[in-house]
C-alpha atoms as a PDB file:
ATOM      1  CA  UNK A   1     131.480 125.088  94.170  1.00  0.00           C
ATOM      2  CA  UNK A   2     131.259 121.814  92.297  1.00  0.00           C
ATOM      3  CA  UNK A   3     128.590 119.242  92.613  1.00  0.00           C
ATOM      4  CA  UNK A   4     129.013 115.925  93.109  1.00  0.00           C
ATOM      5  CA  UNK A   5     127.014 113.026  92.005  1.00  0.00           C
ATOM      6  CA  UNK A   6     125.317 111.479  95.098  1.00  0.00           C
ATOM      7  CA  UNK A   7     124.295 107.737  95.359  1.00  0.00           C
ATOM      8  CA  UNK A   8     119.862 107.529  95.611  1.00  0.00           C
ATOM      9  CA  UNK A   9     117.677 104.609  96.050  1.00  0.00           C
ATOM     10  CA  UNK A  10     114.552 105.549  94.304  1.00  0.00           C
ATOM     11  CA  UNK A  11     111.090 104.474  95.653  1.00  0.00           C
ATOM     12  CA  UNK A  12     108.668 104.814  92.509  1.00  0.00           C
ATOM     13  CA  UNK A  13     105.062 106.216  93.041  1.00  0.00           C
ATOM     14  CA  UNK A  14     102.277 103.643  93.586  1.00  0.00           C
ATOM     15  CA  UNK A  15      99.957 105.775  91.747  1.00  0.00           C
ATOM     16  CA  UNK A  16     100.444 108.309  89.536  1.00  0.00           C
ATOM     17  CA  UNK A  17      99.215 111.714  91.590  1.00  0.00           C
ATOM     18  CA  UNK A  18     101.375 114.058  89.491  1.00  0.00           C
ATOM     19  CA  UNK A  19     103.119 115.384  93.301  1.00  0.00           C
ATOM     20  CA  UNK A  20     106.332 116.637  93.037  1.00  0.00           C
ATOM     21  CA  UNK A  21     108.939 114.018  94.261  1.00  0.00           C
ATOM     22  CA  UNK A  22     110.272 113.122  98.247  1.00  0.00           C
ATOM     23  CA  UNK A  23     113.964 114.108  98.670  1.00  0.00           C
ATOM     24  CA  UNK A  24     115.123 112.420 102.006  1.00  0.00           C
ATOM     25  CA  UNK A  25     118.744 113.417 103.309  1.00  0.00           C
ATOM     26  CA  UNK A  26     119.709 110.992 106.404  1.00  0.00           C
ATOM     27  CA  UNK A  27     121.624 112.529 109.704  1.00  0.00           C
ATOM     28  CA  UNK A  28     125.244 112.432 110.018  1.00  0.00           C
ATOM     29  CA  UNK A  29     126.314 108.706 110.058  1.00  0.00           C
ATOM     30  CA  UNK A  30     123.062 107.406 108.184  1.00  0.00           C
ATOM     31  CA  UNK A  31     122.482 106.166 104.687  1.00  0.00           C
ATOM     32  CA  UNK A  32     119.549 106.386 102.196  1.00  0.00           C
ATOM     33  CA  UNK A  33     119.291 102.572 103.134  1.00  0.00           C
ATOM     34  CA  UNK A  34     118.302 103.976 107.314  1.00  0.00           C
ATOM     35  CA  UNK A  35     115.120 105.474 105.370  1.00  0.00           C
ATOM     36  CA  UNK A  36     113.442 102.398 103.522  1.00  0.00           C
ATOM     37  CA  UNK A  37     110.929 101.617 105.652  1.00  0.00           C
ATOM     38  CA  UNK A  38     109.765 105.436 105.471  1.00  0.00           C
ATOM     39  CA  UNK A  39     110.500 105.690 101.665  1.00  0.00           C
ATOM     40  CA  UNK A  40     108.112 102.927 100.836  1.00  0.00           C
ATOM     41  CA  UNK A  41     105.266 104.226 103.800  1.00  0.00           C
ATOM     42  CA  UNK A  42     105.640 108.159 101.653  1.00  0.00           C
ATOM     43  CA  UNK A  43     105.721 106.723  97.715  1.00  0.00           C
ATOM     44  CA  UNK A  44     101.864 106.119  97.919  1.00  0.00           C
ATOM     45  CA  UNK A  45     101.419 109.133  95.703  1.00  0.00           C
ATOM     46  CA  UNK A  46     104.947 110.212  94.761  1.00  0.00           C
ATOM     47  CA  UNK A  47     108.310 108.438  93.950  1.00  0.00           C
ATOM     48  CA  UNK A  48     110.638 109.149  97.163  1.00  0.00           C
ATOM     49  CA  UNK A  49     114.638 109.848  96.269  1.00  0.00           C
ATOM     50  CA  UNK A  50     116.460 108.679  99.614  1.00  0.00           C
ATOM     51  CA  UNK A  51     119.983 109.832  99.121  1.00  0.00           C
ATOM     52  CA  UNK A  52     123.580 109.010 100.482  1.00  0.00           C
ATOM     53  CA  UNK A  53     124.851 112.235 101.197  1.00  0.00           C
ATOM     54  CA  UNK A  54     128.805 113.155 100.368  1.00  0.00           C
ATOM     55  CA  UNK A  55     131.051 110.871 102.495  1.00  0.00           C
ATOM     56  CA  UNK A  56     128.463 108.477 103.760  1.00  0.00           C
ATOM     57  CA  UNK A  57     127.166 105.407 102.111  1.00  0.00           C
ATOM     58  CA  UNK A  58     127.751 105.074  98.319  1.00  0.00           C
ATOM     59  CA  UNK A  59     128.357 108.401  97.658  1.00  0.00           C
ATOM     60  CA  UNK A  60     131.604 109.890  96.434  1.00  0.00           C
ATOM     61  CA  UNK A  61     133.953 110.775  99.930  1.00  0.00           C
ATOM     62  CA  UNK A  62     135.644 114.279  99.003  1.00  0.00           C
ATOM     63  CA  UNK A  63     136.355 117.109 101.114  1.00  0.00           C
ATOM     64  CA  UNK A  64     134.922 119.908 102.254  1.00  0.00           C
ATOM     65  CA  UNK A  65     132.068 118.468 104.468  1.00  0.00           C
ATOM     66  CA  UNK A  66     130.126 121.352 105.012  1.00  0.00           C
ATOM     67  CA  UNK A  67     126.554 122.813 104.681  1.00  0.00           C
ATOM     68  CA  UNK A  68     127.185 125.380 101.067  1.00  0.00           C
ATOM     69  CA  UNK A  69     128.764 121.564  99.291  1.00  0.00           C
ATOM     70  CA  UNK A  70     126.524 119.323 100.750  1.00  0.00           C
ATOM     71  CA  UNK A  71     123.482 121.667  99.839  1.00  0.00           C
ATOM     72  CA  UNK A  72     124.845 121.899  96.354  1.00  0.00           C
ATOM     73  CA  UNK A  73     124.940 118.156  96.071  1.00  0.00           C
ATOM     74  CA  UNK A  74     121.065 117.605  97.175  1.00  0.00           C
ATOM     75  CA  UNK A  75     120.378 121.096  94.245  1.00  0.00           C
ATOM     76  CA  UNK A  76     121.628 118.744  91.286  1.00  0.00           C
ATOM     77  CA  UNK A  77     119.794 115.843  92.342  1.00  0.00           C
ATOM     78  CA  UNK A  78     116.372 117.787  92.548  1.00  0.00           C
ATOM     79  CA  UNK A  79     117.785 119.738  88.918  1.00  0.00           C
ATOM     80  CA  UNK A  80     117.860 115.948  87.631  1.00  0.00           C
ATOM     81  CA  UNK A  81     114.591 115.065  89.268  1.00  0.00           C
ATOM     82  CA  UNK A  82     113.087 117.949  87.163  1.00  0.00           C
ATOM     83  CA  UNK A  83     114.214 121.327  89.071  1.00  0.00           C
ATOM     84  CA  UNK A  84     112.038 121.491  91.944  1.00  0.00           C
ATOM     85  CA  UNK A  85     110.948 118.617  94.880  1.00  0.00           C
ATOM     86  CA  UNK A  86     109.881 118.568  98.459  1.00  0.00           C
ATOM     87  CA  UNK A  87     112.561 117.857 100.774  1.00  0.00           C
ATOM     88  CA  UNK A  88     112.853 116.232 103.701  1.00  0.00           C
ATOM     89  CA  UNK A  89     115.912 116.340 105.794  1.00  0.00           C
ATOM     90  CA  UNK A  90     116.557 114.849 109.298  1.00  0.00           C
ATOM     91  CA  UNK A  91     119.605 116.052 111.610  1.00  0.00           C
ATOM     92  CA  UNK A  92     122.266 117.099 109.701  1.00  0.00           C
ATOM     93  CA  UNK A  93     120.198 116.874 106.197  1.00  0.00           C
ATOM     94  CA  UNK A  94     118.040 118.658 107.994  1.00  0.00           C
ATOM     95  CA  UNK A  95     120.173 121.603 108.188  1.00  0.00           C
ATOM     96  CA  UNK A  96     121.434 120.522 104.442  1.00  0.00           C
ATOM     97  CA  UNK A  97     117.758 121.180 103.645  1.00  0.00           C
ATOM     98  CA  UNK A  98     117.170 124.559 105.322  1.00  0.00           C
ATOM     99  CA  UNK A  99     120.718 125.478 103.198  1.00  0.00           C
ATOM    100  CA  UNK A 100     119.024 124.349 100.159  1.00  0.00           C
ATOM    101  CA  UNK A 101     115.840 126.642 101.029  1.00  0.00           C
ATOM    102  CA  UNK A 102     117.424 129.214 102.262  1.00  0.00           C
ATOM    103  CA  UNK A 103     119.545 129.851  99.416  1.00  0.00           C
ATOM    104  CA  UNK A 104     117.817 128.346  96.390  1.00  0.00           C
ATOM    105  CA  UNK A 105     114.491 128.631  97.253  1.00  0.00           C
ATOM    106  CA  UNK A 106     113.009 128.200  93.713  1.00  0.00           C
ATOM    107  CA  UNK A 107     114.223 124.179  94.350  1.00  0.00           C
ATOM    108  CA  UNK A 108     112.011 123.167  97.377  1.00  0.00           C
ATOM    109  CA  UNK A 109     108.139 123.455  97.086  1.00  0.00           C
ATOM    110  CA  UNK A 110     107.975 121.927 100.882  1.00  0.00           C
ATOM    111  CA  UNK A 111     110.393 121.395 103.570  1.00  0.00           C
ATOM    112  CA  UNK A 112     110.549 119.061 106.181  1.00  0.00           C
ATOM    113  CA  UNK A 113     113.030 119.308 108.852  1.00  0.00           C
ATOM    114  CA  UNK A 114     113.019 116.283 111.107  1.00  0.00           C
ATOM    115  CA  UNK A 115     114.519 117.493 114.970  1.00  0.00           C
ATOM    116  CA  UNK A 116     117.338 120.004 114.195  1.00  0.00           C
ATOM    117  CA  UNK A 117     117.362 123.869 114.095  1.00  0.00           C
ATOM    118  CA  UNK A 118     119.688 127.080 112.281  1.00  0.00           C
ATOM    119  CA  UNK A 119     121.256 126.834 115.080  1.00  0.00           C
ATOM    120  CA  UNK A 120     125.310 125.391 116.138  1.00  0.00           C
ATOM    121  CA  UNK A 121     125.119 122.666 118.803  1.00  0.00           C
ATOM    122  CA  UNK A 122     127.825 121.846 121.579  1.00  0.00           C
ATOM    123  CA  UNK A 123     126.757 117.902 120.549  1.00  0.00           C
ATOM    124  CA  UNK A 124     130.554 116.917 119.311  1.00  0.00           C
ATOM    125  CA  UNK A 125     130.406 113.211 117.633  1.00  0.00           C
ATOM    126  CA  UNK A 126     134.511 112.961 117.310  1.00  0.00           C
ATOM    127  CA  UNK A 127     133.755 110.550 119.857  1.00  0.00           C
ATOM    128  CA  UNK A 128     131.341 107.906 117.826  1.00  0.00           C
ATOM    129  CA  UNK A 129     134.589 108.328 115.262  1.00  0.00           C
ATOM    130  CA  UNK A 130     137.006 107.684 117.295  1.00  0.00           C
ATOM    131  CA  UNK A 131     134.983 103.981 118.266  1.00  0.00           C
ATOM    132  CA  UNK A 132     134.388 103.526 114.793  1.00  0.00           C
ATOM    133  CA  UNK A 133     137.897 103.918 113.851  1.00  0.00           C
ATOM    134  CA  UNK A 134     139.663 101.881 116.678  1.00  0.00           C
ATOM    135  CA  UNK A 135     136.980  99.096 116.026  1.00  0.00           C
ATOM    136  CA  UNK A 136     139.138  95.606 114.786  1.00  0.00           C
ATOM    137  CA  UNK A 137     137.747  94.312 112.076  1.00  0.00           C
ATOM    138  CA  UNK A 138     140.570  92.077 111.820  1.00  0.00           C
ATOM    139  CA  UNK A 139     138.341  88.360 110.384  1.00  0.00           C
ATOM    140  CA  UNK A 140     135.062  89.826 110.669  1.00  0.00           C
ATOM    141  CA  UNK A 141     132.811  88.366 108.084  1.00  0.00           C
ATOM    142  CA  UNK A 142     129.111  89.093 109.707  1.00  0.00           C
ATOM    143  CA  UNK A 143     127.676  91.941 111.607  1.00  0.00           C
ATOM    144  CA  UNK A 144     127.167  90.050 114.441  1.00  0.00           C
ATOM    145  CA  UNK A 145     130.810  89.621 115.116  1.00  0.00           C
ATOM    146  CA  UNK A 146     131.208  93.110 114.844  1.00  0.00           C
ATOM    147  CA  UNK A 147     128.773  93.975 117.083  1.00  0.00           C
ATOM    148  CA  UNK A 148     130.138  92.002 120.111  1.00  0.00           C
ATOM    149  CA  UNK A 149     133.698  93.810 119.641  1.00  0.00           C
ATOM    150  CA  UNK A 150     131.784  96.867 119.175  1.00  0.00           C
ATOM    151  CA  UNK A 151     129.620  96.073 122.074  1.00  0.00           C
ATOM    152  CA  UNK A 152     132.931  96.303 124.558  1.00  0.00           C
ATOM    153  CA  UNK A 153     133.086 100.090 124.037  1.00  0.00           C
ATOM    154  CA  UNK A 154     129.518 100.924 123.281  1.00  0.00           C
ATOM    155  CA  UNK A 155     126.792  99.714 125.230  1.00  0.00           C
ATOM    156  CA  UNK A 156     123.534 100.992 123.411  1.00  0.00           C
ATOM    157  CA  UNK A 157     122.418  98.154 120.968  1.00  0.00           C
ATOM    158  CA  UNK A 158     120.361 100.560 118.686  1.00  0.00           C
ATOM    159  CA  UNK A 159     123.157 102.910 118.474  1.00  0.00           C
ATOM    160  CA  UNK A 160     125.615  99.521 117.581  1.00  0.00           C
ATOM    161  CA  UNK A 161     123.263  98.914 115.594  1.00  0.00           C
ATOM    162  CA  UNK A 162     122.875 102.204 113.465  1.00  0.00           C
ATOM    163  CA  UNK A 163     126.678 102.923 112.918  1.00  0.00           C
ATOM    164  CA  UNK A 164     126.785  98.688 111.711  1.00  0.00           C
ATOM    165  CA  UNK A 165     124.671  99.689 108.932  1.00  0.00           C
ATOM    166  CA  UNK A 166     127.671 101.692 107.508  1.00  0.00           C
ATOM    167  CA  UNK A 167     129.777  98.568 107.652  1.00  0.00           C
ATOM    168  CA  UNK A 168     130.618  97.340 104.458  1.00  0.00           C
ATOM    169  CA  UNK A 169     131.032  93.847 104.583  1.00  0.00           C
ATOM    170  CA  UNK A 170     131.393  92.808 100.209  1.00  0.00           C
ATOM    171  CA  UNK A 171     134.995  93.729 100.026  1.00  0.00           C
ATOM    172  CA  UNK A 172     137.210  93.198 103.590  1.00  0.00           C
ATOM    173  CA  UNK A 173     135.530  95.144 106.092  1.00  0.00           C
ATOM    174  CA  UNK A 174     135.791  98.408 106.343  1.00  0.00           C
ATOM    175  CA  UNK A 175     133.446 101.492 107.122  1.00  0.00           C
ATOM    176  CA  UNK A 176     131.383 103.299 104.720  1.00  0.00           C
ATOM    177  CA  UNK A 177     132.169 106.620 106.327  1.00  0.00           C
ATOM    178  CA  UNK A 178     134.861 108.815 105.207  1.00  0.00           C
ATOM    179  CA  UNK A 179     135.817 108.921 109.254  1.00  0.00           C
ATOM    180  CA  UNK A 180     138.679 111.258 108.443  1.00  0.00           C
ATOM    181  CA  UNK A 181     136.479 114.186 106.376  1.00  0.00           C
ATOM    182  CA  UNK A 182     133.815 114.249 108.685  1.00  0.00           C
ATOM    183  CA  UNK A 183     136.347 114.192 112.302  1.00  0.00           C
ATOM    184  CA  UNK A 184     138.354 117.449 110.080  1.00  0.00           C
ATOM    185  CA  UNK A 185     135.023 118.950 109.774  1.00  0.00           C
ATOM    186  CA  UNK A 186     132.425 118.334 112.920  1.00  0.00           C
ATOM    187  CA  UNK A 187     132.764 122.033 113.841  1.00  0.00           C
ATOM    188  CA  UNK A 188     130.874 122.462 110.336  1.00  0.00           C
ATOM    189  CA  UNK A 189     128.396 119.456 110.854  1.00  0.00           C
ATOM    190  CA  UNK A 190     127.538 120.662 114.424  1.00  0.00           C
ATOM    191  CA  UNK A 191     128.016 124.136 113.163  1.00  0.00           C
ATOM    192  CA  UNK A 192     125.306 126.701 111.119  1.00  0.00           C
ATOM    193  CA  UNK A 193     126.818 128.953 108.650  1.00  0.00           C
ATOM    194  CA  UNK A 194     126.072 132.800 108.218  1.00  0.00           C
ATOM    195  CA  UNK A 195     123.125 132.680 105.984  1.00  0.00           C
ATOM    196  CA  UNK A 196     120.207 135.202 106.046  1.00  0.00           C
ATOM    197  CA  UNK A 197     117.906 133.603 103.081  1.00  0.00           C
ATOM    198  CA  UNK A 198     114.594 133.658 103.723  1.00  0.00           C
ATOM    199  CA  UNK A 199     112.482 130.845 102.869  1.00  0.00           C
ATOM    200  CA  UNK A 200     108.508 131.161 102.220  1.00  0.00           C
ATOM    201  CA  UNK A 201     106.877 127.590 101.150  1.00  0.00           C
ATOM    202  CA  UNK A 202     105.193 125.751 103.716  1.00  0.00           C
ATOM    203  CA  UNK A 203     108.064 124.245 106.142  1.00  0.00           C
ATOM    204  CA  UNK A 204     107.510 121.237 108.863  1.00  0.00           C
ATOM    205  CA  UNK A 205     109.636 121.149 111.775  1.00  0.00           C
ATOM    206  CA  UNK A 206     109.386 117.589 113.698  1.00  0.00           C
ATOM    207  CA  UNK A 207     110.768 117.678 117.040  1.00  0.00           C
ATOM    208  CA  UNK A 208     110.834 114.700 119.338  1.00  0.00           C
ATOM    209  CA  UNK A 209     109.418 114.822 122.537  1.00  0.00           C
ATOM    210  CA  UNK A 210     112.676 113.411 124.729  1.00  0.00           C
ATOM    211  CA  UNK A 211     115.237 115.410 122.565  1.00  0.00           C
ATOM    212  CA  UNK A 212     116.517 118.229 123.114  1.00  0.00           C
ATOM    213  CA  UNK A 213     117.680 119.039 119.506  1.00  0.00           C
ATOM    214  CA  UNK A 214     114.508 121.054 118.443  1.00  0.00           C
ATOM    215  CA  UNK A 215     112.292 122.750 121.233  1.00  0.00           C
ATOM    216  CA  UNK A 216     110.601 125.827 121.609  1.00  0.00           C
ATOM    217  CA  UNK A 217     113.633 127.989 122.524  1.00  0.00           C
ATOM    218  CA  UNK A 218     114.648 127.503 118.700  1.00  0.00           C
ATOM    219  CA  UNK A 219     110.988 128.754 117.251  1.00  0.00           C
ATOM    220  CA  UNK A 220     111.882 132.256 117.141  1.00  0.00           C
ATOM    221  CA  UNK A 221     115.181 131.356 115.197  1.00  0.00           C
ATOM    222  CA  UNK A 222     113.541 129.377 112.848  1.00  0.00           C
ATOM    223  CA  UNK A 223     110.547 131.597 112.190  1.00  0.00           C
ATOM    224  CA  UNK A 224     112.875 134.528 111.220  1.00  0.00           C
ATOM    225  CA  UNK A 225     114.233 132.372 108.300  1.00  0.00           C
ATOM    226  CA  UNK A 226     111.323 130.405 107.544  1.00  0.00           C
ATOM    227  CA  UNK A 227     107.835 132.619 107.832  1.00  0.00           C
ATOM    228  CA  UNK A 228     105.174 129.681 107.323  1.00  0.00           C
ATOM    229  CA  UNK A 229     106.841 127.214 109.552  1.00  0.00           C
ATOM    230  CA  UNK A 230     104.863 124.357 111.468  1.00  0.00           C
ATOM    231  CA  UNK A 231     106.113 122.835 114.537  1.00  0.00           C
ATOM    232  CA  UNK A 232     105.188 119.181 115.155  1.00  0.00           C
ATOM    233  CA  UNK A 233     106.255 117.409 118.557  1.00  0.00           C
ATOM    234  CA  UNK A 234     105.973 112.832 118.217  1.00  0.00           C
ATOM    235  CA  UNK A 235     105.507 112.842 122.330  1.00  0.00           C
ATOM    236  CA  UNK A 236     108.102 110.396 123.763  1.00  0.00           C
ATOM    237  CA  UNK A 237     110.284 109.993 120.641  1.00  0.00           C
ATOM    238  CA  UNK A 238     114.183 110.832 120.909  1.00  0.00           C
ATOM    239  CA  UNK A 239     116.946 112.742 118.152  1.00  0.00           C
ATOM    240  CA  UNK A 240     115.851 109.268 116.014  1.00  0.00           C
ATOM    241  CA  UNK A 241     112.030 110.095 115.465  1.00  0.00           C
ATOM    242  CA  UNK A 242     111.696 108.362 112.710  1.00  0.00           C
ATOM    243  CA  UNK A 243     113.381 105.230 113.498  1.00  0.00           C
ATOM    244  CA  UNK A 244     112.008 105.323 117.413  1.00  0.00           C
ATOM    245  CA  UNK A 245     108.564 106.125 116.050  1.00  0.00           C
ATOM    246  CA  UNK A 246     108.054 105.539 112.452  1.00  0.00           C
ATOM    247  CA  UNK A 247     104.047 105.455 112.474  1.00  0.00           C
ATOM    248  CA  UNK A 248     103.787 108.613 113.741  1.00  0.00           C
ATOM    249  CA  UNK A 249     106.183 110.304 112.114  1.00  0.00           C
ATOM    250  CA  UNK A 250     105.041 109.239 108.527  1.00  0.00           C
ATOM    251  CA  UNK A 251     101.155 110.355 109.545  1.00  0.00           C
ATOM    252  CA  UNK A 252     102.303 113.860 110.361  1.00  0.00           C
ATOM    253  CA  UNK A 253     104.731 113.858 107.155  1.00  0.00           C
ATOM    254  CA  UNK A 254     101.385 112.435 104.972  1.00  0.00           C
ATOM    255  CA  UNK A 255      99.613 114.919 106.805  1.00  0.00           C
ATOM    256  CA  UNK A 256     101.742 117.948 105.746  1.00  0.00           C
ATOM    257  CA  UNK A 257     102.543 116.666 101.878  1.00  0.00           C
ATOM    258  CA  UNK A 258      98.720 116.225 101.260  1.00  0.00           C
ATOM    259  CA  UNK A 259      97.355 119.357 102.201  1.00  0.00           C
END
């Protein structure tokens, strides 16, 4: 499989603490841009490498859209960052991440998998597509206007607001998705591949409290692939952890990375 050269924003190190650098891979939908605020909170002691995974925000759109590609694309951004990182992954990098672990494991000194398991989900998103798709953008020249069309057919301002972020507004609207690669390809997204790596670093698994993406029935899953996994629950935080609860979420990351 070939490669392809992903888009990054790079948070340089505050000090020099000679860590290994943060790989972040966003959830389907998301951008390296979703993960600033948590970029800058992690690059005390390490430069953080937010990426735009294949057919989301600057990065290349190209087909397939599934987990052996998109794992591929995250192993020659570590191989230019020096051959081996931490990685964090939430949602469908998440599961980009275990790939990565799973099946180069020389790559990843620590992994971080932020509320998603091994596992395929009955979650379908062709729907969120399908919005995003039939949305007029017809004169729209602020995301404001595009969130009171959107707002018609969608009624939860945060998620308005997280699929806006992909809306690229410099050249005509249009969306920063390739909506037709990842529609052909949600039974991969929401999928898991056959894989039976193992994976032996030290491995975080974040769950939020009020989703029911990552909970205990998935331990025993997990642990059979990944033998010194931690589990970590943020009480009261949904699929968007991160977002919903950013504070906690970068103390138990900190927490994890430092010891």
């Amino acid at each position: 499989m070939a490669s392809i050269e992903l888009n990054r924003i790079v948070h340089p190190a505050r000090a020099n603490s000679g860590q290994p650098p943060l790989v972040i891979a966003h959830g389907l939908f998301g951008s390296a841009r979703n993960w600033g605020v948590i970029s800058k909170r992690l690059s005390d002691l390490r430069d953080v490498v937010a990426v735009d995974l294949r057919n989301h925000g600057g990065s290349p759109h190209t087909s397939p859209h599934n987990y052996d590609e998109i794992a591929a694309d995250l192993a020659a951004v570590i191989d230019d960052l020096g051959g081996q990182a931490d990685l964090l992954g939430h949602s469908m990098g998440g599961k980009a991440a275990m790939m990565l672990a799973l099946t180069q494991p020389a790559k990843v000194r620590k992994l971080i998998v932020a509320d998603i398991a091994p596992v395929a989900y009955a979650h379908d998103h062709t729907n969120h597509i399908e919005i995003m798709r039939n949305l007029d953008l017809t004169g729209i020249t602020r995301r404001s206007e595009a969130d009171a069309r959107l707002a018609a057919v969608l009624s939860d301002p945060a998620l308005r607001a997280f699929f806006l972020q992909s809306l690229d507004l410099s050249d005509g609207p249009s969306w920063k998705l390739a909506l037709d690669i990842l529609e052909r390809d949600m039974d991969k997204i929401i999928g898991w591949p056959d894989v039976s790596g193992q994976f032996a670093g030290p491995a975080l698994f974040v769950a939020g409290g009020a989703s029911d993406y990552l909970t205990e029935v998935h331990h025993a899953k997990i642990t059979s692939h990944f033998s010194d996994a931690t589990f970590h629950t943020i009480p009261g935080a949904g699929h968007w952890l991160h977002a919903e609860q950013p504070r906690a979420f970068v103390d138990v990351i900190s927490q994890f990375l430092a010891d």
